[in-house]
Each structure stands twice: as structure tokens, then as C-alpha cells.
N, C-alpha and C. Protein backbone atom coordinates (compact mmCIF):
# COMPACT_ATOMS: atom_id res chain seq x y z
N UNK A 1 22.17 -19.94 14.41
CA UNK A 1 23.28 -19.21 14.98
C UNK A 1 23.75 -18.18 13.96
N UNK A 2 23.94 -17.18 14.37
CA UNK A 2 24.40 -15.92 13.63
C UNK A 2 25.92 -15.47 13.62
N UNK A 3 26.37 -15.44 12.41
CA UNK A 3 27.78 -15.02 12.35
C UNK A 3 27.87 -13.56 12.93
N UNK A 4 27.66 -12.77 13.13
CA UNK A 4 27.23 -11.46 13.52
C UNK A 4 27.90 -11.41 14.77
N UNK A 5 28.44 -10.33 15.02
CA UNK A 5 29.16 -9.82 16.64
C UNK A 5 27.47 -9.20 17.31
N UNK A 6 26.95 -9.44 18.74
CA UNK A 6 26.20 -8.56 19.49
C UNK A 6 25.93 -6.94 18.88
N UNK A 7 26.75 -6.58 18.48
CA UNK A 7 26.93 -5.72 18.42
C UNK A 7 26.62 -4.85 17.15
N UNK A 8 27.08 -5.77 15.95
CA UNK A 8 26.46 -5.35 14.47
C UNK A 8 24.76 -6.06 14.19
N UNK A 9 24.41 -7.07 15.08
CA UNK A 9 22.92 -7.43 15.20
C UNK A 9 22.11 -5.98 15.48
N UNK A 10 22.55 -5.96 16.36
CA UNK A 10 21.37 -4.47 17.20
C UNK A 10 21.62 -3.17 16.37
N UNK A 11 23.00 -3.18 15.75
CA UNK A 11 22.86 -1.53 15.15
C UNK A 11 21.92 -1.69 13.69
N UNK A 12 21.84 -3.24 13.44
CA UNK A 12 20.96 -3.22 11.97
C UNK A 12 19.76 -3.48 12.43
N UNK A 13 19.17 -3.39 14.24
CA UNK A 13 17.84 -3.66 14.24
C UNK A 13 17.21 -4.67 13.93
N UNK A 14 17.55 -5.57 14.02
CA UNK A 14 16.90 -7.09 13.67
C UNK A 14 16.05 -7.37 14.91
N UNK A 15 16.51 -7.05 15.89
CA UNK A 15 15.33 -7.28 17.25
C UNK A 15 14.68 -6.49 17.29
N UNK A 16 14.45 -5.40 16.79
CA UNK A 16 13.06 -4.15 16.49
C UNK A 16 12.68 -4.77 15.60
N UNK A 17 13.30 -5.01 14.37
CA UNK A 17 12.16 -5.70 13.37
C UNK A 17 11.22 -7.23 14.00
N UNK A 18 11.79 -7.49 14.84
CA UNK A 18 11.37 -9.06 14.85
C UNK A 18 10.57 -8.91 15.58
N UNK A 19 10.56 -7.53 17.03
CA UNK A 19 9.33 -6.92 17.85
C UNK A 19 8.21 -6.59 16.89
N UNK A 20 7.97 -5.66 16.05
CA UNK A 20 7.41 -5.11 15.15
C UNK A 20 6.69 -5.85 14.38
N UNK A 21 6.98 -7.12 13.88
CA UNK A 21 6.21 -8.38 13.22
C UNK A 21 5.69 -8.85 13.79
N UNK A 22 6.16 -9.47 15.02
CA UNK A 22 5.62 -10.39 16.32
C UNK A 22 4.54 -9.57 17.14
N UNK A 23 4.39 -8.18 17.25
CA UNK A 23 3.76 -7.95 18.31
C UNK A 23 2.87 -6.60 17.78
N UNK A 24 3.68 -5.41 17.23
CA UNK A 24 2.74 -4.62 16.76
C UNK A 24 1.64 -4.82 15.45
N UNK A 25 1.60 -5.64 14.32
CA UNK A 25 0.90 -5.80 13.68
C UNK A 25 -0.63 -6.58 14.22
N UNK A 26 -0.19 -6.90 15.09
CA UNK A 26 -1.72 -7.34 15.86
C UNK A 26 -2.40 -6.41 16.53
N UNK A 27 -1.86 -5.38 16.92
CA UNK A 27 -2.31 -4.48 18.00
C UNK A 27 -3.09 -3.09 16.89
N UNK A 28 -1.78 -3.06 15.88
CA UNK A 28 -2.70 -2.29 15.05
C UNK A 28 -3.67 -2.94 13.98
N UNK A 29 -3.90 -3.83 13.78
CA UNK A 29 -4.78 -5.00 13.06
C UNK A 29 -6.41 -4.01 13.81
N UNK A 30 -6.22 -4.66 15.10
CA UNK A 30 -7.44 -4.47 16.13
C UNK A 30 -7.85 -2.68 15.93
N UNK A 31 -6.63 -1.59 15.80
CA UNK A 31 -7.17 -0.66 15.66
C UNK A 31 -7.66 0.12 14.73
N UNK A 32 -8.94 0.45 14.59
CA UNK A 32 -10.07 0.90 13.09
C UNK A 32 -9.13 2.38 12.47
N UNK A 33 -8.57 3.35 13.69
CA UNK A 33 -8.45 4.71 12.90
C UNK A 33 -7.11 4.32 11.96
N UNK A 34 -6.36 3.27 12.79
CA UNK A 34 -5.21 3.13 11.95
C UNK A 34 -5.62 2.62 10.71
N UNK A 35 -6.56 1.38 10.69
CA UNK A 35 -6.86 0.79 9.30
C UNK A 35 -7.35 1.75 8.59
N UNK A 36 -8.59 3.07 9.08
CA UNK A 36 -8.76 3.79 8.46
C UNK A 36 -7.39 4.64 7.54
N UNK A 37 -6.23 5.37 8.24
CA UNK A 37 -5.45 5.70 7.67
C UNK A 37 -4.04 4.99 6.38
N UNK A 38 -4.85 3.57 6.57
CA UNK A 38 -4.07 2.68 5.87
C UNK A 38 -5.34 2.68 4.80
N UNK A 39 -6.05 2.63 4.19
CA UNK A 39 -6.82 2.87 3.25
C UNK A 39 -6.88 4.01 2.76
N UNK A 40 -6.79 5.53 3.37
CA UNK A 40 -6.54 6.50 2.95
C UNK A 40 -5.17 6.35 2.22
N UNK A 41 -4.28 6.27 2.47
CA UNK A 41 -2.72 5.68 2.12
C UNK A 41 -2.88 5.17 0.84
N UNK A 42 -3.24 3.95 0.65
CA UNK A 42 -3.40 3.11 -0.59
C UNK A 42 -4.55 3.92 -1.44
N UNK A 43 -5.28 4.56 -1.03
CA UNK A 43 -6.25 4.99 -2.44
C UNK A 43 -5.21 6.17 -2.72
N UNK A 44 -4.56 6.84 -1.92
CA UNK A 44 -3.59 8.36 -3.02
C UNK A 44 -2.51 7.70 -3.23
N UNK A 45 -2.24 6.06 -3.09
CA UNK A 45 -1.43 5.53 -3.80
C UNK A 45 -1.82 5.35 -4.94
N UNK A 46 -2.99 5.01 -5.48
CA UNK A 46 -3.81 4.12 -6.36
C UNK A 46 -4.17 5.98 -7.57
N UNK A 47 -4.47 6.67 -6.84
CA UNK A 47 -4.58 7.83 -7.62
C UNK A 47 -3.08 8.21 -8.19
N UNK A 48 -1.82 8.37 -7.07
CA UNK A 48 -0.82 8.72 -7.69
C UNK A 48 -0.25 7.80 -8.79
N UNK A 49 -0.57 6.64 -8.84
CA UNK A 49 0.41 5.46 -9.67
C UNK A 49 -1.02 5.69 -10.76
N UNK A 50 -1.80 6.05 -10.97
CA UNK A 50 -2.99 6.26 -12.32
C UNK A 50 -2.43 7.47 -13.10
N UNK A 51 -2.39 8.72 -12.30
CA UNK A 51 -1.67 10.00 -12.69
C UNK A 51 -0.23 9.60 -13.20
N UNK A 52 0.76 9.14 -12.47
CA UNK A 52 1.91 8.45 -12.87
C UNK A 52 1.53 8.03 -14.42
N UNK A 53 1.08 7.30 -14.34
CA UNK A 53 1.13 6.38 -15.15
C UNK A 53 0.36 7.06 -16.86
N UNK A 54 -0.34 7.92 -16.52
CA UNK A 54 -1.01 8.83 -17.56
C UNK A 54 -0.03 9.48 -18.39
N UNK A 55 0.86 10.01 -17.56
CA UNK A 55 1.99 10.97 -17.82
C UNK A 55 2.87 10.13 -18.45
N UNK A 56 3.30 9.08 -18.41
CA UNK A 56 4.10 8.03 -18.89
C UNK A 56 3.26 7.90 -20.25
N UNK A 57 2.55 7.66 -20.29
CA UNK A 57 1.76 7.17 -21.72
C UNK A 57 2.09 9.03 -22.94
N UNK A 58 1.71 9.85 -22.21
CA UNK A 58 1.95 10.85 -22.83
C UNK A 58 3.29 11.22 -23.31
N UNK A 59 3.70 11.05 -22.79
CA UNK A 59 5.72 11.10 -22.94
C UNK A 59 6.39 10.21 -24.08
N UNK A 60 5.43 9.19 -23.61
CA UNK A 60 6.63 7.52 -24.33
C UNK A 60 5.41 6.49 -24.34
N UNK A 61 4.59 6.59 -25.24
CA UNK A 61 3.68 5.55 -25.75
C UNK A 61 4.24 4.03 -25.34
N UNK A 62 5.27 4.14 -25.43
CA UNK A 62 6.00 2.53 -24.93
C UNK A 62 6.48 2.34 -23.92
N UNK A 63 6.48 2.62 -23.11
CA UNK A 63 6.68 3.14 -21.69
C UNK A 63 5.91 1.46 -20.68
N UNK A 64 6.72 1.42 -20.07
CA UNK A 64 5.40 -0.38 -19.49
C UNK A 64 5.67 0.85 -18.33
N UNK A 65 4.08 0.50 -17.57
CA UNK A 65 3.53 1.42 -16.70
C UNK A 65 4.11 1.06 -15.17
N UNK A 66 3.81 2.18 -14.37
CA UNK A 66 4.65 1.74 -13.24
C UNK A 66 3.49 1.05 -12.33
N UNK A 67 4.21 0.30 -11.04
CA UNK A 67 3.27 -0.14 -10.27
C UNK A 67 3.71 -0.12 -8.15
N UNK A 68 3.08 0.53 -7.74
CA UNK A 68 3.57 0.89 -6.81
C UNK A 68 3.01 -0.04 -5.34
N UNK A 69 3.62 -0.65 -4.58
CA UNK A 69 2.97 -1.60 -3.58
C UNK A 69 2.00 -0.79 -2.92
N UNK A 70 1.11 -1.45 -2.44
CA UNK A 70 0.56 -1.14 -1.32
C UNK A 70 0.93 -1.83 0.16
N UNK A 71 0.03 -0.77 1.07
CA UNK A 71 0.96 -1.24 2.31
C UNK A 71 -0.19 -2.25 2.97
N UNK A 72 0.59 -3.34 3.18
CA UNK A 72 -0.35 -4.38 4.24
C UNK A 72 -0.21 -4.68 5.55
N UNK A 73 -1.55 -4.60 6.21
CA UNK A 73 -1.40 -4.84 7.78
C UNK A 73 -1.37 -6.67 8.20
């Protein structure tokens, strides 16, 4: 049970998020161009956080390097 009025539930979207877990991650699971664009995604993540992270070393030798998530289906 939720302390929450009707009303402050839905403006923070908790039932879109709970659609969105429950139902679209399967649908795009199944679809290839999306996975394709989710691998494109994470490798110019994987390039930007290397470059990042180059530049950091050049600046501030002591610097602890950054690390950036990737996105999972």
C-alpha cells in the first residue's frame, strides 16, 4: 500500500515505468535493429569513456578514471 495520493503516483510515472519493465523490454529484446542500435550506443560509449579518460591522465596523472554505464536490454 502506498502512502501517495492517486494523484502524485501518476505525475511521477510509476505506472509507465512499471509498463516499460513489464512489457516493452521483451518486445524490444526480440527486435535485431534495436539491439543493433544498442551496440552502436555502447561502443561510442566505450570510445568516449577511453578518450575521456586519456584526457584525464594528461591533465592530472592522479586522476582515478571515469567509468560510464552501459545500457542493458
Amino acid at each position: 500500500m502506498s502512502f501517495m495520493s492517486n494523484k502524485a503516483i501518476l505525475k511521477e510515472g510509476i505506472i509507465d515505468s512499471i509498463v516499460k519493465k513489464l512489457f516493452l523490454n521483451k518486445k524490444l529484446k526480440k527486435d535485431k535493429g534495436f539491439q543493433k542500435q544498442v551496440n552502436k550506443l555502447n561502443k561510442a560509449l566505450a570510445d568516449f569513456e577511453k578518450a575521456a579518460n586519456a584526457e584525464l591522465k594528461t591533465l592530472d596523472p592522479k586522476s582515478k578514471p571515469i567509468k560510464v554505464d552501459r545500457y542493458k536490454i
